[in-house]
C-alpha atoms as a PDB file:
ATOM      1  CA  UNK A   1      52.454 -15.736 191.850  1.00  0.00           C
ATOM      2  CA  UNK A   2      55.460 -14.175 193.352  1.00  0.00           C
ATOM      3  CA  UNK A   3      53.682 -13.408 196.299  1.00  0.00           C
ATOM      4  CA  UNK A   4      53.440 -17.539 196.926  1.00  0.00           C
ATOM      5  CA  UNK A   5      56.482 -18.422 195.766  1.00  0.00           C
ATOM      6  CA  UNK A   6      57.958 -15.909 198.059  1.00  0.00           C
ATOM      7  CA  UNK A   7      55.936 -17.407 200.635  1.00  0.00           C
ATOM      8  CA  UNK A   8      57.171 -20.517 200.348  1.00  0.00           C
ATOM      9  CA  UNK A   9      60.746 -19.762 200.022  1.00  0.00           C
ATOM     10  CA  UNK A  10      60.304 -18.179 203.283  1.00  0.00           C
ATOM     11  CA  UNK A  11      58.954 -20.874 205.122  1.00  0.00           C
ATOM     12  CA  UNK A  12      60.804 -23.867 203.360  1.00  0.00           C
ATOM     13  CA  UNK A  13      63.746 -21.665 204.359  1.00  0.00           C
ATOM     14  CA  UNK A  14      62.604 -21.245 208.190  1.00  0.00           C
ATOM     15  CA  UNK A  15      61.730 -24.873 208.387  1.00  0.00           C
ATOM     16  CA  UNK A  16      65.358 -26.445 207.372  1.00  0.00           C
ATOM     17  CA  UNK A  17      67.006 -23.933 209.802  1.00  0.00           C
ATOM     18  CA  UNK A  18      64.724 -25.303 212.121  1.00  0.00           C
ATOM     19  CA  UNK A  19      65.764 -29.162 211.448  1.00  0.00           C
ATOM     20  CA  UNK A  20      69.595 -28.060 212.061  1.00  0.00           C
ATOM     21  CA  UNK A  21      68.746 -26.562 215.692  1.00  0.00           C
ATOM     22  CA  UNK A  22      68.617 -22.713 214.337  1.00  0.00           C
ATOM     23  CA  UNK A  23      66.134 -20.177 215.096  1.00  0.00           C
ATOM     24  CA  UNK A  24      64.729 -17.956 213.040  1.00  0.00           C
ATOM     25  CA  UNK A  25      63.570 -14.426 212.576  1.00  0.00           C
ATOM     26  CA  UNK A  26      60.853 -13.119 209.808  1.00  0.00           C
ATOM     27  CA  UNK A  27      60.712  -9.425 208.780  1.00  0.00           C
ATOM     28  CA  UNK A  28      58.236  -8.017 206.707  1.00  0.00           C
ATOM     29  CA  UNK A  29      60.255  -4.885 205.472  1.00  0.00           C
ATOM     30  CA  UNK A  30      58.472  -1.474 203.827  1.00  0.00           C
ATOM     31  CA  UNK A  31      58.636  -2.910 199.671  1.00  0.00           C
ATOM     32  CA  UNK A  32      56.453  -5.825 200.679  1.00  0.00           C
ATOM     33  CA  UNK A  33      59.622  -8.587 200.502  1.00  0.00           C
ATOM     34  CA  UNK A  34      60.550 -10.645 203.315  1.00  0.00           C
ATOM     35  CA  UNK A  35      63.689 -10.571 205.605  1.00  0.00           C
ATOM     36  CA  UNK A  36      65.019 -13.702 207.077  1.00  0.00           C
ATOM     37  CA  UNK A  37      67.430 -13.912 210.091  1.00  0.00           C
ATOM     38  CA  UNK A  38      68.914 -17.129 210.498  1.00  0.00           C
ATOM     39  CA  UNK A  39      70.531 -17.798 214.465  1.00  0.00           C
ATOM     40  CA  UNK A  40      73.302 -20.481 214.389  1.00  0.00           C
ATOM     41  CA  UNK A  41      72.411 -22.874 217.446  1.00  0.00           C
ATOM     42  CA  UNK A  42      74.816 -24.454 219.612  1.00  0.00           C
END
């Protein structure tokens, strides 16, 4: 279950930053968890 919800917070994450004109960058780091990079746009 916290494997999904992760998941999801991810993506719902990289999807608004998306909306606003942002890029972003996804990380899978060593403990399994996620790392999201958010790049302001113009």
């Amino acid at each position: 279950m916290d494997q999904f919800l992760q998941t999801y917070a991810v993506e719902r994450a990289k999807l608004e930053a998306r909306k606003q004109g942002h890029t972003t960058i996804e990380q899978l780091l060593t403990d399994g968890s996620i790392k999201v990079t958010i790049h302001l746009g113009a």
